[in-house]
Protein backbone atom coordinates (compact mmCIF):
# COMPACT_ATOMS: atom_id res chain seq x y z
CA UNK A 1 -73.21 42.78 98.23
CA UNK A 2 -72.16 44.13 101.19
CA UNK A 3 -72.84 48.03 102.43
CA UNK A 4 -71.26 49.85 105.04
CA UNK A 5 -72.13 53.40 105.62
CA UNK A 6 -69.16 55.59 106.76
CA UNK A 7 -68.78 58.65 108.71
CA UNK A 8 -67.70 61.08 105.94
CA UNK A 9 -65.95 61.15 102.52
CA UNK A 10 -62.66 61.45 104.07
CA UNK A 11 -63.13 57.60 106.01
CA UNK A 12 -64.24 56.22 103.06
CA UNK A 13 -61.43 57.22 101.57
CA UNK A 14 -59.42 55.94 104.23
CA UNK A 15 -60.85 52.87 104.66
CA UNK A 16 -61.01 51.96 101.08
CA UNK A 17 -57.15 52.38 101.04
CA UNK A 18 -56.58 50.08 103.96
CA UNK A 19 -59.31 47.30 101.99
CA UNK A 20 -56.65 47.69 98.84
CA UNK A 21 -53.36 47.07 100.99
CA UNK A 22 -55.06 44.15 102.65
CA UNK A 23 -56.25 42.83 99.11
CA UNK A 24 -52.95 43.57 97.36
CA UNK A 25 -50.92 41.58 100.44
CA UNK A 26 -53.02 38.95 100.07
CA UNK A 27 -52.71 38.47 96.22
CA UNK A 28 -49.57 39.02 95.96
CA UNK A 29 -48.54 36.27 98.57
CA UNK A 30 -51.01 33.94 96.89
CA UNK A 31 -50.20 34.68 92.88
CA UNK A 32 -47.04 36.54 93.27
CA UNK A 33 -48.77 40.22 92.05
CA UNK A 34 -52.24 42.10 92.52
CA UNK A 35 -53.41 44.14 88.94
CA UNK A 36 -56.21 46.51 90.08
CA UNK A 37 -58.26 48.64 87.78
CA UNK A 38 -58.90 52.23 89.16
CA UNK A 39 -62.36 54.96 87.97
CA UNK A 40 -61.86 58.29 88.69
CA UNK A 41 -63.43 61.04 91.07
CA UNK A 42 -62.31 63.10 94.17
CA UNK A 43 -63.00 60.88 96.84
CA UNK A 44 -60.86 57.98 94.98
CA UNK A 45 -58.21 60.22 94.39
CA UNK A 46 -57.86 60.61 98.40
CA UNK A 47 -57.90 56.85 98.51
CA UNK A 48 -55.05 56.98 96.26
CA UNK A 49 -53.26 59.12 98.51
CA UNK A 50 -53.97 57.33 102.03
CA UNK A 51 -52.92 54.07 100.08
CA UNK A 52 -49.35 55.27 99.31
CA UNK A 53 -48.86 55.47 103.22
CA UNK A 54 -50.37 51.89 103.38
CA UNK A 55 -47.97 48.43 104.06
CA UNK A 56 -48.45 47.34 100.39
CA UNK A 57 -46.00 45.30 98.34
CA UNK A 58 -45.50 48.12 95.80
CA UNK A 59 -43.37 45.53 93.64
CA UNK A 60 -45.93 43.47 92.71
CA UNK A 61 -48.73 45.86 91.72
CA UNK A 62 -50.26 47.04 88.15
CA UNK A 63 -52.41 49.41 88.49
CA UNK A 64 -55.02 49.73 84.92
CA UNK A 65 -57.77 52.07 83.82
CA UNK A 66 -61.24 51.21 83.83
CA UNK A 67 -62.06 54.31 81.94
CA UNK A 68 -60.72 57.51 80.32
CA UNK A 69 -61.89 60.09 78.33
CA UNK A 70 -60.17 61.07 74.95
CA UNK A 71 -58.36 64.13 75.80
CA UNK A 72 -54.87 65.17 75.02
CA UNK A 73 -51.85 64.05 77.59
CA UNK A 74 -52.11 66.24 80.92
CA UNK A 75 -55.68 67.30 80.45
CA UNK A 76 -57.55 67.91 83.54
CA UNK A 77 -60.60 65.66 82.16
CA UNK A 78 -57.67 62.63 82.08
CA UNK A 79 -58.12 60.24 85.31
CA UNK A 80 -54.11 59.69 84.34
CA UNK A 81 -53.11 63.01 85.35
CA UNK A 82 -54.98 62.70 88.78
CA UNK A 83 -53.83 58.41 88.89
CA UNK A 84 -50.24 60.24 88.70
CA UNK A 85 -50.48 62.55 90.95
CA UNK A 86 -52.17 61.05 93.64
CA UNK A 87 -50.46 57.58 93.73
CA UNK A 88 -47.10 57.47 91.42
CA UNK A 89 -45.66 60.68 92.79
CA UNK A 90 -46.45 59.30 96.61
CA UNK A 91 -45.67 55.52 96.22
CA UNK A 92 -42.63 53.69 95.31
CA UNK A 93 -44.69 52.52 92.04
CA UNK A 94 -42.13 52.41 89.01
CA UNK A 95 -44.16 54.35 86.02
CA UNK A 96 -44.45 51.39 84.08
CA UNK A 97 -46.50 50.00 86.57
CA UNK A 98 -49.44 52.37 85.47
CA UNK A 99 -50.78 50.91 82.25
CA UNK A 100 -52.54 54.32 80.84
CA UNK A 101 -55.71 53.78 78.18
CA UNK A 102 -54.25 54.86 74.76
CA UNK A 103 -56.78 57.12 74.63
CA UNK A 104 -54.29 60.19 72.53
CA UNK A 105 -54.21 57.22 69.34
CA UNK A 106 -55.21 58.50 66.51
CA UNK A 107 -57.58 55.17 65.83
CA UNK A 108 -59.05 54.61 69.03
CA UNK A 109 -60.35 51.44 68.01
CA UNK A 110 -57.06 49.78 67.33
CA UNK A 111 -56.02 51.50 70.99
CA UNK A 112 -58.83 49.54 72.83
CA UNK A 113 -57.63 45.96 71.24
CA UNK A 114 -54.18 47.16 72.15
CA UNK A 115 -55.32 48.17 75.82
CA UNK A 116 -56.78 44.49 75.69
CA UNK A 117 -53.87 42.95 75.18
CA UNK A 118 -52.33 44.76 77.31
CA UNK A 119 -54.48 43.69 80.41
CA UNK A 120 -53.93 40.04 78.98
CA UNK A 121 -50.06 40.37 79.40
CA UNK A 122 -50.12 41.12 83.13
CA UNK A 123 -53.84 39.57 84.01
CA UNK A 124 -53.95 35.93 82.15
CA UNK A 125 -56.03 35.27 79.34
CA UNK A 126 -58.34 35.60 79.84
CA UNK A 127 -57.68 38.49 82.13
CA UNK A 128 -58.97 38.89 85.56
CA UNK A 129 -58.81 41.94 88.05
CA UNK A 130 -58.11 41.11 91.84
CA UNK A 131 -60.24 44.30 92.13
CA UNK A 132 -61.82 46.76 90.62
CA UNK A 133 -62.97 50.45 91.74
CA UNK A 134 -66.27 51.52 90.70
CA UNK A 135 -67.72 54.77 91.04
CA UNK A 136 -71.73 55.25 90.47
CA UNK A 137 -72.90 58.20 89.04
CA UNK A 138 -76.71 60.18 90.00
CA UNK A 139 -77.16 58.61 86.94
CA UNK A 140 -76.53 54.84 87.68
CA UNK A 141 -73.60 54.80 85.37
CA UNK A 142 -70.01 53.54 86.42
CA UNK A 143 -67.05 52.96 84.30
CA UNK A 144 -68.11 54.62 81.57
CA UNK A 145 -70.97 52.27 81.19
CA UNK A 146 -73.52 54.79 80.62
CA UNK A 147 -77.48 54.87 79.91
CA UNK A 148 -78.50 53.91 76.13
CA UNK A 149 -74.53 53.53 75.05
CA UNK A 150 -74.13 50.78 72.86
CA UNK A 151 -70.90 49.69 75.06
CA UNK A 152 -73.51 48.31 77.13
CA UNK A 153 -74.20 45.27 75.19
CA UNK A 154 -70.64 44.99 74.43
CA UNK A 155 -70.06 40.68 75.53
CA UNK A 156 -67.13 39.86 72.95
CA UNK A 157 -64.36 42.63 73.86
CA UNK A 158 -62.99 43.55 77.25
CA UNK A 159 -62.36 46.88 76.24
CA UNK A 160 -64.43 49.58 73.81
CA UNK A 161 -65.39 52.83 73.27
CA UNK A 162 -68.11 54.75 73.65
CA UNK A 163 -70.52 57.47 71.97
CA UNK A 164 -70.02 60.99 72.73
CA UNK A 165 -70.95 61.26 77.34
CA UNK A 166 -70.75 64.67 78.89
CA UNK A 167 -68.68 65.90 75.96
CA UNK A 168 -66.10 63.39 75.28
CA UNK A 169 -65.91 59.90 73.40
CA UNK A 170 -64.45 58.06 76.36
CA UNK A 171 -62.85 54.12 76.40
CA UNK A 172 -63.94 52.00 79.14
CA UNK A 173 -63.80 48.02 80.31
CA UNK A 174 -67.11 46.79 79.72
CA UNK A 175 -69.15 43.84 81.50
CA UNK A 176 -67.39 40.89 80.75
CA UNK A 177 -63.87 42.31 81.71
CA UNK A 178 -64.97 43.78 85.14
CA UNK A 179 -67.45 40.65 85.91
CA UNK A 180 -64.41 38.47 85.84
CA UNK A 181 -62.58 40.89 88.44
CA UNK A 182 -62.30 39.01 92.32
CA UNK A 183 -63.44 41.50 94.03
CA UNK A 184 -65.82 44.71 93.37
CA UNK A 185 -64.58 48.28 95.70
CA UNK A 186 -67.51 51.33 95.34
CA UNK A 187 -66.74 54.26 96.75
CA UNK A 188 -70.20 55.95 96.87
CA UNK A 189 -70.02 59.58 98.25
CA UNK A 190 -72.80 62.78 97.82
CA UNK A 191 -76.29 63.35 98.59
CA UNK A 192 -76.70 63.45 94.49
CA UNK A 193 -75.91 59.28 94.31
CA UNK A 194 -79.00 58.47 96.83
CA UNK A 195 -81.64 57.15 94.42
CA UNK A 196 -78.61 55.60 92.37
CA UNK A 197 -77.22 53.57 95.32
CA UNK A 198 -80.85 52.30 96.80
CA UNK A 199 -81.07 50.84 93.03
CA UNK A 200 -77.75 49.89 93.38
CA UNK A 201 -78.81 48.42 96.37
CA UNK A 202 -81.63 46.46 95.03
CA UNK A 203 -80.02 45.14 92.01
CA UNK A 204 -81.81 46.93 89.62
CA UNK A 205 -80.34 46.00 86.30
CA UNK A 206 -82.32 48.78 84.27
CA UNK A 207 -79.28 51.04 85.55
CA UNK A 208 -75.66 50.07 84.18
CA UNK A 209 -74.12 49.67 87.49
CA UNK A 210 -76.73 47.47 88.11
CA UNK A 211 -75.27 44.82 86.25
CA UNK A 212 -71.98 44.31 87.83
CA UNK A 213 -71.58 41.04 89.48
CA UNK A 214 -72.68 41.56 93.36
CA UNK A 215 -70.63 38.47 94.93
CA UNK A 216 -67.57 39.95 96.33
CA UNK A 217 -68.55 43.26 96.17
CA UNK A 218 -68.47 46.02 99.22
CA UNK A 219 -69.40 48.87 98.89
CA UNK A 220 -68.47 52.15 101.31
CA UNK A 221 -70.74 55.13 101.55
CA UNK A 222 -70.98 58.40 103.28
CA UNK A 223 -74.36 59.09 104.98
CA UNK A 224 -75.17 61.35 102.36
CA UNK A 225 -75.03 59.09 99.72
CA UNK A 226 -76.97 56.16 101.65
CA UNK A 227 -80.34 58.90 103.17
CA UNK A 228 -82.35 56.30 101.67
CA UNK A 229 -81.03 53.38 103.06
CA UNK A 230 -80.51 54.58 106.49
CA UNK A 231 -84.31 56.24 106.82
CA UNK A 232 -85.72 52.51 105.18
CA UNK A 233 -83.75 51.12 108.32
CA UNK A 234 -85.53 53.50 110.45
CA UNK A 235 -88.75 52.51 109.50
């Protein structure tokens, strides 16, 4: 895993965007399209924003979920409405190029399997990300891979659903789905992540985020988030 500590939020935002053009070029000339799964949060909703002024070939991207809560279309908790307003209505992305969660079916279930199949059509079979963005929560969560959900131990099902987290039911990609994925973007940003991102750091698999593959993985923090890391260097 590989660390670099930024400036500020805003140039991790920044640089994060120019990491996904370079990654999407590079895909795309190799396997003729780049599918990228996308977690919400301010600071990756910025990155959304820089990347639509970015040289990308917009033509051969999918962008997926890698979470949502259950909330009806254009609610603020939806990481759609923000997805769509930070990248569709600033790149030349065609809608259908946005593959929302179906989390507004009535049988949620059924929608995960669906959302499933759905990453299998445009990712292989069995489907893999050229990259996925994490987020990491104070609480080592990301996705919505959260402490003491039973999603956690989820190993036959790239997609599923979760208990009730911060007041919503929420569906998420679990381990197996975002294990497979080439390459791992965080985006790690607040002085409330610091104890999450040393464990991060050390691999500690007692947190969720602990468990995502660390090969191929970078991840871009703001000094606030990484105190810890730069006072252990200091030592």
């Amino acid at each position: 895993m590989k660390i670099e500590i930024l400036p500020d939020a805003d140039t991790v935002a920044r640089e994060a965007a120019k990491f996904i053009a370079a990654e999407a070029r590079s895909a795309v000339a190799e396997r003729g399209r780049f599918v990228m799964a996308v977690s919400g949060g301010h600071t990756p909703w910025q990155m959304l924003r820089d990347l639509a002024g970015q040289e990308v070939p917009w033509e051969g991207v999918h962008v997926v979920q890698v979470d949502e809560r259950a909330a009806p279309a254009g609610d603020p908790d939806r990481n759609l409405s923000h997805l769509r307003e930070s990248l569709l209505e600033h790149a030349p992305l065609r809608s259908e190029q946005i593959h929302a969660m179906p989390v507004e079916s009535p049988d949620l279930e059924a929608g995960a399997k669906r959302y499933a199949r759905t990453l299998q059509e445009i990712a292989g079979s069995p489907p893999v990300l050229d990259l996925a963005h994490l987020g990491l929560g104070p609480d080592g969560h990301t996705a919505s891979l959260v402490p003491g959900d039973p999603v956690l131990n989820v190993a036959d099902a790239d997609v599923a659903l979760t208990g009730v987290y911060q007041g919503r039911h929420r569906m998420t990609l679990t381990y197996p789905m975002l294990n497979r994925s080439r390459r791992i973007l965080w985006l790690v940003t607040g002085s409330d992540k610091v104890a999450a991102l040393a464990r991060l750091r050390d691999g500690d698999a007692s947190i969720p985020a602990g468990r995502i593959k660390r090969d191929q993985a970078l991840v871009l923090a703001d000094p606030a988030a990484a105190a810890q890391l730069k006072s252990e260097k200091q030592d």
